[in-house]
C-alpha atoms as a PDB file:
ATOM      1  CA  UNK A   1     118.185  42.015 117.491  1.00  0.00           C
ATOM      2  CA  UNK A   2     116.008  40.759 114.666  1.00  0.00           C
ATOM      3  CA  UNK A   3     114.681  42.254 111.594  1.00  0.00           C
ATOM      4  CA  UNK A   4     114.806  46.118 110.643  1.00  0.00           C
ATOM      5  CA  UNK A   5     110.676  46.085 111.266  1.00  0.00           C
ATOM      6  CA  UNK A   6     111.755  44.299 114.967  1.00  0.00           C
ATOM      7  CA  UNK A   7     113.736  46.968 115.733  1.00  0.00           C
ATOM      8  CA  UNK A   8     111.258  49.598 115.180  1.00  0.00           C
ATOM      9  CA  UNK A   9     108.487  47.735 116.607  1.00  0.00           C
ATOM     10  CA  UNK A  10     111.491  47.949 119.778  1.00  0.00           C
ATOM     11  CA  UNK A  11     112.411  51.697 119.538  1.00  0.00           C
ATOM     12  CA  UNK A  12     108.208  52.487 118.976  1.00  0.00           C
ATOM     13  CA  UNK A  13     107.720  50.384 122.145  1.00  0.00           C
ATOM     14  CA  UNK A  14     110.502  51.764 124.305  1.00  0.00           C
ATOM     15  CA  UNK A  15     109.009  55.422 123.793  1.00  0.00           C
ATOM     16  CA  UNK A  16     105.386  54.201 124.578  1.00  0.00           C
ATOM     17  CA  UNK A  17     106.416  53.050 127.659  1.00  0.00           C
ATOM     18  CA  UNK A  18     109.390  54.954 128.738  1.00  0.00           C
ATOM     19  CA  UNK A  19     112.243  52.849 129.006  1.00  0.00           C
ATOM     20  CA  UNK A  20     114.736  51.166 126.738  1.00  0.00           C
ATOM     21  CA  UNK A  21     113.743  47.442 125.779  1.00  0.00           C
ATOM     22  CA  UNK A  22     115.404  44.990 124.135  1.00  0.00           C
ATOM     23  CA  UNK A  23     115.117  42.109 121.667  1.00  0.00           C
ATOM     24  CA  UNK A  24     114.892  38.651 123.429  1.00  0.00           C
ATOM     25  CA  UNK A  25     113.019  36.676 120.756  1.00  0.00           C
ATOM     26  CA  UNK A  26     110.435  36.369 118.200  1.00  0.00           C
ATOM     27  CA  UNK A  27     107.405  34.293 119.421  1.00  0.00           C
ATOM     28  CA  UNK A  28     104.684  32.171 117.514  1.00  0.00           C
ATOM     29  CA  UNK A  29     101.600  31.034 117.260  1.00  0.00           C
ATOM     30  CA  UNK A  30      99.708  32.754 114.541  1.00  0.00           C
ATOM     31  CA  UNK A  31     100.220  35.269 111.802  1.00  0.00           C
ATOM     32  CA  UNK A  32      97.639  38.120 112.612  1.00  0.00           C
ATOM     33  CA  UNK A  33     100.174  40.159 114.483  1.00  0.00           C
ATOM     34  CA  UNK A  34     104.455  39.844 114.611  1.00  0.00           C
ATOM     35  CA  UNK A  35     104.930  39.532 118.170  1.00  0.00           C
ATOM     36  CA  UNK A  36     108.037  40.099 120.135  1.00  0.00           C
ATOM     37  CA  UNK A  37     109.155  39.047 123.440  1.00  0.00           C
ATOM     38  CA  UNK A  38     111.642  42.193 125.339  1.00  0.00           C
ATOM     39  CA  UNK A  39     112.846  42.951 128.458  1.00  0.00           C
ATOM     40  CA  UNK A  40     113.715  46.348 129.811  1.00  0.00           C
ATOM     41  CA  UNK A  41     114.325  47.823 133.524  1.00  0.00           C
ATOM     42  CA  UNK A  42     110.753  47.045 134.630  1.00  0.00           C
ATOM     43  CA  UNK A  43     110.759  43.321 133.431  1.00  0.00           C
ATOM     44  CA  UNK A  44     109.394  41.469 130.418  1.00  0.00           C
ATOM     45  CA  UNK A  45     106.872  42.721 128.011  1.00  0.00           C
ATOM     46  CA  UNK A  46     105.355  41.382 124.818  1.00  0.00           C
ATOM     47  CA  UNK A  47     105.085  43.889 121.845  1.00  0.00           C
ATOM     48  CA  UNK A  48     102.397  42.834 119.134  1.00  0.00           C
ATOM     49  CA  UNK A  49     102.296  45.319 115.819  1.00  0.00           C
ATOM     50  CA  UNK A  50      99.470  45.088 113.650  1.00  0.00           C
ATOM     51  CA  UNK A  51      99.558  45.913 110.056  1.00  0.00           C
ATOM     52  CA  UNK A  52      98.867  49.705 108.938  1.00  0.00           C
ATOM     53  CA  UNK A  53      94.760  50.112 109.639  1.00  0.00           C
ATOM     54  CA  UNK A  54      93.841  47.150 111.296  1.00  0.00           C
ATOM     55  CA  UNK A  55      91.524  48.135 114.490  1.00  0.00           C
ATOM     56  CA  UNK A  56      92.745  45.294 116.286  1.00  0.00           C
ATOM     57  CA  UNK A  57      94.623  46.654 119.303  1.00  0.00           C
ATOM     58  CA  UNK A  58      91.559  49.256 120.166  1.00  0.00           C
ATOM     59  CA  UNK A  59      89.382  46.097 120.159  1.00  0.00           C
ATOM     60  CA  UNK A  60      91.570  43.901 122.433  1.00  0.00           C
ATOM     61  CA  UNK A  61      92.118  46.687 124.971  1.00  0.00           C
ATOM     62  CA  UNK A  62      88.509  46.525 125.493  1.00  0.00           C
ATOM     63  CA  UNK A  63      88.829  42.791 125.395  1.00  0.00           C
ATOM     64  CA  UNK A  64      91.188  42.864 128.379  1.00  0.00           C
ATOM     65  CA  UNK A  65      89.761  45.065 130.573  1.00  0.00           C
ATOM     66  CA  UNK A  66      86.643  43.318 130.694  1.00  0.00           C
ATOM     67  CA  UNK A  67      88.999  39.654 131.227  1.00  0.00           C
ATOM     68  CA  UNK A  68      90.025  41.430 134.478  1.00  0.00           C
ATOM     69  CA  UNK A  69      88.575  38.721 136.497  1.00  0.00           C
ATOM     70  CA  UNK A  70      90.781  35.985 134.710  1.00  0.00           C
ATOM     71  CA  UNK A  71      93.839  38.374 135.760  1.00  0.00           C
ATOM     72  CA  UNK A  72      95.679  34.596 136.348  1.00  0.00           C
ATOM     73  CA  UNK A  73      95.372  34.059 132.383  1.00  0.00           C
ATOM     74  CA  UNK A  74      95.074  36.946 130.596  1.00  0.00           C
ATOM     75  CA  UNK A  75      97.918  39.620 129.643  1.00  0.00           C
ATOM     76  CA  UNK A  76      97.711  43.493 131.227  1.00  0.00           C
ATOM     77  CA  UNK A  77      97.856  45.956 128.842  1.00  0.00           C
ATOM     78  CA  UNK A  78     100.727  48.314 129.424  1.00  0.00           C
ATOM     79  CA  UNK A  79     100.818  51.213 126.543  1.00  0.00           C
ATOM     80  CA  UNK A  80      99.467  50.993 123.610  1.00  0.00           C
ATOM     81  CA  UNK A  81      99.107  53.062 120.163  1.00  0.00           C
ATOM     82  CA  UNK A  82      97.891  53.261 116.697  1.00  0.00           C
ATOM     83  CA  UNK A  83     100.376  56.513 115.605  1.00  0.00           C
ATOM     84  CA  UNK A  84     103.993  55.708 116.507  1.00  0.00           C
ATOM     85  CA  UNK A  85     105.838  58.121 118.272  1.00  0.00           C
ATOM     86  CA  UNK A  86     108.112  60.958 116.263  1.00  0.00           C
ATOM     87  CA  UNK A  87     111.078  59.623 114.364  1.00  0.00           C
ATOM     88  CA  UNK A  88     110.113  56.069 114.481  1.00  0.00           C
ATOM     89  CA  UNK A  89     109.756  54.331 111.283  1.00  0.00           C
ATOM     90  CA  UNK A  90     106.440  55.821 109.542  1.00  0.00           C
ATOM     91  CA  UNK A  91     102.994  54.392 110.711  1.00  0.00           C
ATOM     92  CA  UNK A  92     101.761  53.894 107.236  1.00  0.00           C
ATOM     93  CA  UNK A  93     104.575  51.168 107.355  1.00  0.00           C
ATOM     94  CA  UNK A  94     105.039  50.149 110.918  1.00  0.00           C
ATOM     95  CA  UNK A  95     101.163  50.219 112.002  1.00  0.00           C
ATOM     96  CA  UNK A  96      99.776  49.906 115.118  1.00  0.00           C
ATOM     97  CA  UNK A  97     101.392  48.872 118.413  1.00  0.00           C
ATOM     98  CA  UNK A  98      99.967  46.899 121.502  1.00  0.00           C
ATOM     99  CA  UNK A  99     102.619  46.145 124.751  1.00  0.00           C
ATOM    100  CA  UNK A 100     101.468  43.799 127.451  1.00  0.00           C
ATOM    101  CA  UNK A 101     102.653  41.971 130.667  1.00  0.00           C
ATOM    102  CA  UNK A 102     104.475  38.872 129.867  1.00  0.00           C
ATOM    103  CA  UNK A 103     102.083  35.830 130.927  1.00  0.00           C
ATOM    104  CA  UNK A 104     104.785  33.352 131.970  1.00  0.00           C
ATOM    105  CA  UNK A 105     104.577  29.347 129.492  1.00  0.00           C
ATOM    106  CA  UNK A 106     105.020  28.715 126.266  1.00  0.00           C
ATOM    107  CA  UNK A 107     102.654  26.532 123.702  1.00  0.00           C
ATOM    108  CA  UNK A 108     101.909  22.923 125.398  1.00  0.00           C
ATOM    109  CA  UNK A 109     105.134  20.498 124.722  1.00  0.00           C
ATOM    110  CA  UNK A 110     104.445  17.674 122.222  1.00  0.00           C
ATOM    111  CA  UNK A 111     104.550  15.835 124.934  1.00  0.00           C
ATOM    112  CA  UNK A 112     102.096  17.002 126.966  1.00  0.00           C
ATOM    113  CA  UNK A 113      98.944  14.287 126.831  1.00  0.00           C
ATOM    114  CA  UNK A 114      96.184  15.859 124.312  1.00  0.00           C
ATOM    115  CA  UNK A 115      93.393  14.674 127.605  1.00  0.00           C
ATOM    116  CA  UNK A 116      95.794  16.729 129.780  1.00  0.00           C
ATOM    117  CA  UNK A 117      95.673  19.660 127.300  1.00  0.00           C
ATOM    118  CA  UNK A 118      91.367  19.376 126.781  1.00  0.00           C
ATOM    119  CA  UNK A 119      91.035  18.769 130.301  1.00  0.00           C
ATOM    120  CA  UNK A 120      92.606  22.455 131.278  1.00  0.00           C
ATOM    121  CA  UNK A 121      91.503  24.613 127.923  1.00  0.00           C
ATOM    122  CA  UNK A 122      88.137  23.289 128.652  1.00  0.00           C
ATOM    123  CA  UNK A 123      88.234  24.782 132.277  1.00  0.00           C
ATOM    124  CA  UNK A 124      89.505  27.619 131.011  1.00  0.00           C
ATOM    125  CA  UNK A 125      87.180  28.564 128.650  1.00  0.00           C
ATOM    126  CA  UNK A 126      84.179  27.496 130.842  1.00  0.00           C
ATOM    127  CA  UNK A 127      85.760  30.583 133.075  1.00  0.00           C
ATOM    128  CA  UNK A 128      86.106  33.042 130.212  1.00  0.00           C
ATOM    129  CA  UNK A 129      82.185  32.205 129.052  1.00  0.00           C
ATOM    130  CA  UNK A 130      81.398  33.265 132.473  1.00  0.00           C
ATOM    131  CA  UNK A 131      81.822  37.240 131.048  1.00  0.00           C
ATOM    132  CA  UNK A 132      79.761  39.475 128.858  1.00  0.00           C
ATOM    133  CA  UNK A 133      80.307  40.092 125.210  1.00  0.00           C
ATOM    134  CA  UNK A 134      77.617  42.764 125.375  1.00  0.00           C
ATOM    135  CA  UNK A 135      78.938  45.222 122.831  1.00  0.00           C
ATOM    136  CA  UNK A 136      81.303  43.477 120.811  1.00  0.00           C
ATOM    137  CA  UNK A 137      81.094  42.675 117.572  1.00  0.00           C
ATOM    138  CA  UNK A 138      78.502  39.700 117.284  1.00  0.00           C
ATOM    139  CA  UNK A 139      79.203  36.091 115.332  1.00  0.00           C
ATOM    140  CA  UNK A 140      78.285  34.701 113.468  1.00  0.00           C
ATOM    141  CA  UNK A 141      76.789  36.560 110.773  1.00  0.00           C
ATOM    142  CA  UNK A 142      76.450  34.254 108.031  1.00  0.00           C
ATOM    143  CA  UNK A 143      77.522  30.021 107.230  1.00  0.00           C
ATOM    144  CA  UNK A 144      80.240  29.243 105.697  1.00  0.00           C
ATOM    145  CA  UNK A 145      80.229  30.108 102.016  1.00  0.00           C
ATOM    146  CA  UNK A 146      82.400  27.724 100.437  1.00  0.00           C
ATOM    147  CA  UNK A 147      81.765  24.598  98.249  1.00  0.00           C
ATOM    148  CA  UNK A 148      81.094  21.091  98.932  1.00  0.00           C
ATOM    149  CA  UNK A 149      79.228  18.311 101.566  1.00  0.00           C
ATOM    150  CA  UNK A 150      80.162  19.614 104.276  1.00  0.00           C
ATOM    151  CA  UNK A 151      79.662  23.519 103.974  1.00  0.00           C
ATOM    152  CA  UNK A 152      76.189  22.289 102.450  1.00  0.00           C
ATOM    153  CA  UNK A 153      75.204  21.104 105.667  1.00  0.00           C
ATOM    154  CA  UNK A 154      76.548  24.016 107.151  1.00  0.00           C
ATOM    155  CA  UNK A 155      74.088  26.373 105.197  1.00  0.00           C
ATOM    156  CA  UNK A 156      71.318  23.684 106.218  1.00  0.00           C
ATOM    157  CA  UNK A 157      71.768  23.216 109.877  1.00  0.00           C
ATOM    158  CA  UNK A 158      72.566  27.336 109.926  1.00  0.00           C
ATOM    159  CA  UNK A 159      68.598  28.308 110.548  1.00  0.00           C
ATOM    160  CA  UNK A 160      68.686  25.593 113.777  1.00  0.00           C
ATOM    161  CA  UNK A 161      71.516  26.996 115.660  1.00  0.00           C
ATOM    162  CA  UNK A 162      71.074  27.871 119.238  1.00  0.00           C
ATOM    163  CA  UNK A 163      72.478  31.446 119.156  1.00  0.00           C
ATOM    164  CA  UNK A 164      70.271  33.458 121.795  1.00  0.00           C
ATOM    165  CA  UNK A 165      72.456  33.009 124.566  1.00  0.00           C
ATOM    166  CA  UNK A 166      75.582  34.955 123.810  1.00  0.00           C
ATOM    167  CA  UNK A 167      79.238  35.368 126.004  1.00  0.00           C
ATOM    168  CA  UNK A 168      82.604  36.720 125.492  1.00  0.00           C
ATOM    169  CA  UNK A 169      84.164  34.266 122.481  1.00  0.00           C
ATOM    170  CA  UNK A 170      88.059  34.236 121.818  1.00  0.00           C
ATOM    171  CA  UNK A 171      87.212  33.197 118.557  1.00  0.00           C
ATOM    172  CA  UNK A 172      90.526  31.476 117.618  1.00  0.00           C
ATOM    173  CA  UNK A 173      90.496  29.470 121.288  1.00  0.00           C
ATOM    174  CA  UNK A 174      93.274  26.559 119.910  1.00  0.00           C
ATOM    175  CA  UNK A 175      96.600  25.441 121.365  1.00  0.00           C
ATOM    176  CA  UNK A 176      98.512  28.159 119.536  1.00  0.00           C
ATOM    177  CA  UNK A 177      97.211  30.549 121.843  1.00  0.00           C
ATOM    178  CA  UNK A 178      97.220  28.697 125.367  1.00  0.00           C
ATOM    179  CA  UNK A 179     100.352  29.091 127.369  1.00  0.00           C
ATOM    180  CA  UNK A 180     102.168  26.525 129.504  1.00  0.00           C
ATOM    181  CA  UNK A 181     104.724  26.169 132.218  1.00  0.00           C
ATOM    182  CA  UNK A 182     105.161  22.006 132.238  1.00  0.00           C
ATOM    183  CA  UNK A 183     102.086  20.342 131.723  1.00  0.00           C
ATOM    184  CA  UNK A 184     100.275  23.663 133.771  1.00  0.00           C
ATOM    185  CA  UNK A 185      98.100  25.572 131.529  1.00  0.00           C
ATOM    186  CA  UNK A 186      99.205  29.164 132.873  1.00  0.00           C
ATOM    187  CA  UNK A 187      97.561  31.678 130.289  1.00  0.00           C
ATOM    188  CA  UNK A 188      95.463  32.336 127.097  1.00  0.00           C
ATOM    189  CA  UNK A 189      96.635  35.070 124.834  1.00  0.00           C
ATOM    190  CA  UNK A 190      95.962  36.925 121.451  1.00  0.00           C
ATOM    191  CA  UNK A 191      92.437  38.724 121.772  1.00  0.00           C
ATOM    192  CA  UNK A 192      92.467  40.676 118.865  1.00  0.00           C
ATOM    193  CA  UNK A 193      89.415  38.629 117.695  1.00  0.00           C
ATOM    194  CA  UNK A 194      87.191  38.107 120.746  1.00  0.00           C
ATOM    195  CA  UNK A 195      83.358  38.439 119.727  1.00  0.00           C
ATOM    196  CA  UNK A 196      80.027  37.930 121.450  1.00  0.00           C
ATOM    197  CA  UNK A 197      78.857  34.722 120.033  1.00  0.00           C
ATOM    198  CA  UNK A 198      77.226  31.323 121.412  1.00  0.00           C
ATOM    199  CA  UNK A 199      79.728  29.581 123.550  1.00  0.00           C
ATOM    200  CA  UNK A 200      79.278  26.493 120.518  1.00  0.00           C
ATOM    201  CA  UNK A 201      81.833  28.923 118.472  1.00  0.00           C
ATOM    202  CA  UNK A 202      84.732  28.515 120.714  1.00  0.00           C
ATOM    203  CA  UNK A 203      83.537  24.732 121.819  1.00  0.00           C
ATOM    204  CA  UNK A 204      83.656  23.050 118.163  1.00  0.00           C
ATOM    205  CA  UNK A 205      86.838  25.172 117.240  1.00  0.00           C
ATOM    206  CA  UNK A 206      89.024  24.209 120.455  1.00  0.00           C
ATOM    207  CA  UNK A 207      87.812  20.281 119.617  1.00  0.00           C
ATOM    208  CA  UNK A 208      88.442  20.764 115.791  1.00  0.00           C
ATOM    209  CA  UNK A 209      92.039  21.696 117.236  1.00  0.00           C
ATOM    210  CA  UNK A 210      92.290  18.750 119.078  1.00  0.00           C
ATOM    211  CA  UNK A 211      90.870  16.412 115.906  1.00  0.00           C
ATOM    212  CA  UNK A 212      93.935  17.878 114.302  1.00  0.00           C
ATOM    213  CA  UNK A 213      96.433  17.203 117.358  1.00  0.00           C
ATOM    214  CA  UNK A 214      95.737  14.125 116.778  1.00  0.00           C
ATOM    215  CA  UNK A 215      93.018  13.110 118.896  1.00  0.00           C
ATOM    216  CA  UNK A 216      89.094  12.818 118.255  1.00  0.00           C
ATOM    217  CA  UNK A 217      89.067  11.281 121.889  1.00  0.00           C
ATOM    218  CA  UNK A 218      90.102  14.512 123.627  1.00  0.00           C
ATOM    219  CA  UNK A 219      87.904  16.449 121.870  1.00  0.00           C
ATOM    220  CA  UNK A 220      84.966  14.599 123.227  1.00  0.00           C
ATOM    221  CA  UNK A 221      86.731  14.870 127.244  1.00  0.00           C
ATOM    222  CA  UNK A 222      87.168  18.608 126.153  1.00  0.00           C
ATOM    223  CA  UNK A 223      83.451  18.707 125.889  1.00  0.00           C
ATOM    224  CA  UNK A 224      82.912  16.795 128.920  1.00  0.00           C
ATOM    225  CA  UNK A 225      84.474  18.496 131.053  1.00  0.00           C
ATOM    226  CA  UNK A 226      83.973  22.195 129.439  1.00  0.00           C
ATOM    227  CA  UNK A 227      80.066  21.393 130.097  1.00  0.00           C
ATOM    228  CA  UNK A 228      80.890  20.021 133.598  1.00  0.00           C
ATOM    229  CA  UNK A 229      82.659  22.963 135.003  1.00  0.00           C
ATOM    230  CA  UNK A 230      80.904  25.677 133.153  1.00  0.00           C
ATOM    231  CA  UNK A 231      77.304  23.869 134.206  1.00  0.00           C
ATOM    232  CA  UNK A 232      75.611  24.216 130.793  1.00  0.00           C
ATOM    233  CA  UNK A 233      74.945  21.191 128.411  1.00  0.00           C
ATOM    234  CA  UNK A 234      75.840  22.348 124.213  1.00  0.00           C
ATOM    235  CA  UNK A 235      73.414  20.173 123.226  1.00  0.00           C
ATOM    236  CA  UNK A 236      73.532  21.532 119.417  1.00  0.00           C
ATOM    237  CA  UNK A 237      77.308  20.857 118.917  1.00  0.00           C
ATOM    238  CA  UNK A 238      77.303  18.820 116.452  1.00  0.00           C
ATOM    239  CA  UNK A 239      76.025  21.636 114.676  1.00  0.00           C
ATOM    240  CA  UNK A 240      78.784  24.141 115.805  1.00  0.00           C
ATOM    241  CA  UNK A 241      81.167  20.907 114.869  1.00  0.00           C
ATOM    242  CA  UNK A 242      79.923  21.320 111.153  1.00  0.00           C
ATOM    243  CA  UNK A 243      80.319  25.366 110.845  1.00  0.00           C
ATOM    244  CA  UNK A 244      83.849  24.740 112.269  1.00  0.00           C
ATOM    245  CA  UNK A 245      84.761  22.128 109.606  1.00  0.00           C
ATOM    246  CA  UNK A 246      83.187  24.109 107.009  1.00  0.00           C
ATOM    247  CA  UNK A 247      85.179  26.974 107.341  1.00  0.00           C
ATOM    248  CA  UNK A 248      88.462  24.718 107.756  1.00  0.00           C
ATOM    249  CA  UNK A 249      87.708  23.097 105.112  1.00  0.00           C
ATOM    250  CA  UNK A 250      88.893  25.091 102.093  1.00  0.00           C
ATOM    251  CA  UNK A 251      91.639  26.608 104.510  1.00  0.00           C
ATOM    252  CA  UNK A 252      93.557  23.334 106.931  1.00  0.00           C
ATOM    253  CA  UNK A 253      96.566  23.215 104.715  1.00  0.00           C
ATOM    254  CA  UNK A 254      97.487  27.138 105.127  1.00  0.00           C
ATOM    255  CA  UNK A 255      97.244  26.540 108.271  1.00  0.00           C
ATOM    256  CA  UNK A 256     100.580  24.200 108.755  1.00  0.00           C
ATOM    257  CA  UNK A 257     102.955  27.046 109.358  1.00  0.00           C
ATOM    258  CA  UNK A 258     100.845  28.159 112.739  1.00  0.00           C
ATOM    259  CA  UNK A 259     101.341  24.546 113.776  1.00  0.00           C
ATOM    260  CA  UNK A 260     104.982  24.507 112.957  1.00  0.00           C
ATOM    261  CA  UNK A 261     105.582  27.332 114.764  1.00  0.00           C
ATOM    262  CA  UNK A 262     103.684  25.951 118.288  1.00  0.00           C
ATOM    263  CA  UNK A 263     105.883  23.134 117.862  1.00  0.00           C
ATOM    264  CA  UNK A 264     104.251  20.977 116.204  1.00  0.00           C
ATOM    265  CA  UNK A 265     106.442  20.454 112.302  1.00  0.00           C
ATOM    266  CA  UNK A 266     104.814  16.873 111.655  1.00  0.00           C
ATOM    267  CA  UNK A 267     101.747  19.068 111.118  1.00  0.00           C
ATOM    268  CA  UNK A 268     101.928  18.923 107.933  1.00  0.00           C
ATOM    269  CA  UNK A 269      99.551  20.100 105.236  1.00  0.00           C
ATOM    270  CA  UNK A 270      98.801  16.667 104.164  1.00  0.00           C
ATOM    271  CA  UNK A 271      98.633  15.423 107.845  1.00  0.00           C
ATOM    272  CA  UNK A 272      96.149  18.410 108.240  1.00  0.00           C
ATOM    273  CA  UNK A 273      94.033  17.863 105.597  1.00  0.00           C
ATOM    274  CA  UNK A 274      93.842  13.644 106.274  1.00  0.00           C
ATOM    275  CA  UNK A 275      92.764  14.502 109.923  1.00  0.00           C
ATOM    276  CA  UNK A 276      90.375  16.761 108.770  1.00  0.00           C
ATOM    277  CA  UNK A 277      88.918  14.944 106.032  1.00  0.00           C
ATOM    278  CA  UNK A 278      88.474  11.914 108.384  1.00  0.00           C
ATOM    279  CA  UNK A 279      86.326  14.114 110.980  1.00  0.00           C
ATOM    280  CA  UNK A 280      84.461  15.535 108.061  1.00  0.00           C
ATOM    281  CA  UNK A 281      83.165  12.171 107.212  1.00  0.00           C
ATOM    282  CA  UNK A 282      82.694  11.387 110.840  1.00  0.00           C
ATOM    283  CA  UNK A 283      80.367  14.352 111.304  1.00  0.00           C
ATOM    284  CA  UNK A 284      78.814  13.803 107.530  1.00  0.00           C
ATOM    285  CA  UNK A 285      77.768  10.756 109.058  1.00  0.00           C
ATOM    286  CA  UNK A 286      76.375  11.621 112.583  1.00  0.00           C
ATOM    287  CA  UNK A 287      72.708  13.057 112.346  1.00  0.00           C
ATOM    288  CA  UNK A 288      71.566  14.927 115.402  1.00  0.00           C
ATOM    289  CA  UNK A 289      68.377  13.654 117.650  1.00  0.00           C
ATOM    290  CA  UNK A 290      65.174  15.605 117.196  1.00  0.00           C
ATOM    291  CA  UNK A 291      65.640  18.613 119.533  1.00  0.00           C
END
């Protein structure tokens, strides 16, 4: 039934929502929240605790009910809590508690092609630009603040960005967090960290993802078609490109467990970092046209 934290995160759940659940597996694909896959009388839900004072699950319950329109992709929130009920295991050490519909898929095979994979993201994310972030926290606030080339182009292209027009930003929009039933792309999850922000935020960081898959060439189809079906050009994106690698830069390698756990163990930090480092100098050497 898992750990001792699992089964409190269970019993919390169970009271939130009135009926006994139980344990059916731990799932993946990041570390922001331990998430839990149960079942009880009503079907399967997926249980997400946050640590002790982290205001995620009030922000994604807004997130979700303004996804309503995506209904096909997104989870329903079910019951949801910051104070766990009476004789659970104390908040101050179980935190905050978020239980949602099951959205059926897993993370994409490693088999799945990397143009199948940019092809559907990029039509799903043209759909989720389509709604408001009006009210949400706003990004970005500031470039990247580390050392080196390529977050000293960041600071210098930062005063040129095209930031007026604003939408609702996942803000972590990678494989990790797209769900899928055979090569079907059947949901996007983990909204904890949606902002309003220029649609280049979520555009650079899904083709950085792809860069790391494996695949520079998919991240160009995945702006292709993203601009196709959403009917706006990102004509600055080598830009957004830049503030993406710049803030992967001093991080890639930590980021080989989230890979591992989508799948994906020849991920390696040194893989990581290689890929990276390779579309670093690509983008070090690509100047934008005049605007």
């Amino acid at each position: 039934m898992g750990t001792a934290i699992d089964r409190a995160i269970i019993e919390a759940s169970s009271a939130l929502v009135g009926e006994q659940l139980r344990f059916v597996e731990l799932l993946g694909g990041g570390q922001h929240a331990r998430t839990i896959l149960a079942d009880g009388r009503s079907g399967e839900y997926v249980l997400r605790r946050f640590a002790p004072g982290d205001p995620a699950v009030e922000h994604e319950v807004e997130v979700l009910a303004r996804l309503a329109p995506l209904a096909d992709l997104t989870p329903r929130v079910v019951a949801h809590t910051d104070r766990p009920p009476p004789g659970s295991m104390p908040g101050s050490m179980l935190g905050s508690i978020m239980v949602t519909s099951r959205v059926r898929g897993a993370p994409p095979a490693p088999t799945l092609s990397l143009m199948s994979i940019a092809a559907q993201m990029a039509a799903a994310l043209a759909r989720i630009h389509r709604e408001s972030g009006d009210g949400l926290r706003e990004v970005p606030v500031r470039p990247p603040d580390g050392r080196g080339p390529m977050s000293d182009m960041a600071r210098a292209g930062w005063p040129a960005l095209e930031c007026s027009e604003r939408v609702l930003t996942h803000y972590d929009y990678w494989c990790g967090n797209a769900l899928w039933v055979e090569d079907r792309l059947t949901g996007i999850v983990d909204w904890s960290g949606a902002r309003s922000g220029p649609r280049g935020v979520d555009v650079a960081w899904c083709r950085q993802d792809l860069v790391l898959l494996g695949s520079p060439t998919a991240a160009d189809a995945f702006l292709c078609r993203y601009e196709s079906c959403a009917g706006v050009a990102v004509p600055d994106i080598h830009a957004w490109d830049v503030q993406a690698a710049a803030q992967a830069d001093s991080a890639v390698e930590t980021w080989a467990p989230n890979y591992h756990q989508v799948g994906r163990p020849q991920l390696d930090a040194p893989t990581l970092r290689t890929r990276l480092d390779a579309w670093i100098a690509d983008l070090l050497q690509i100047r934008p046209a005049p605007r």
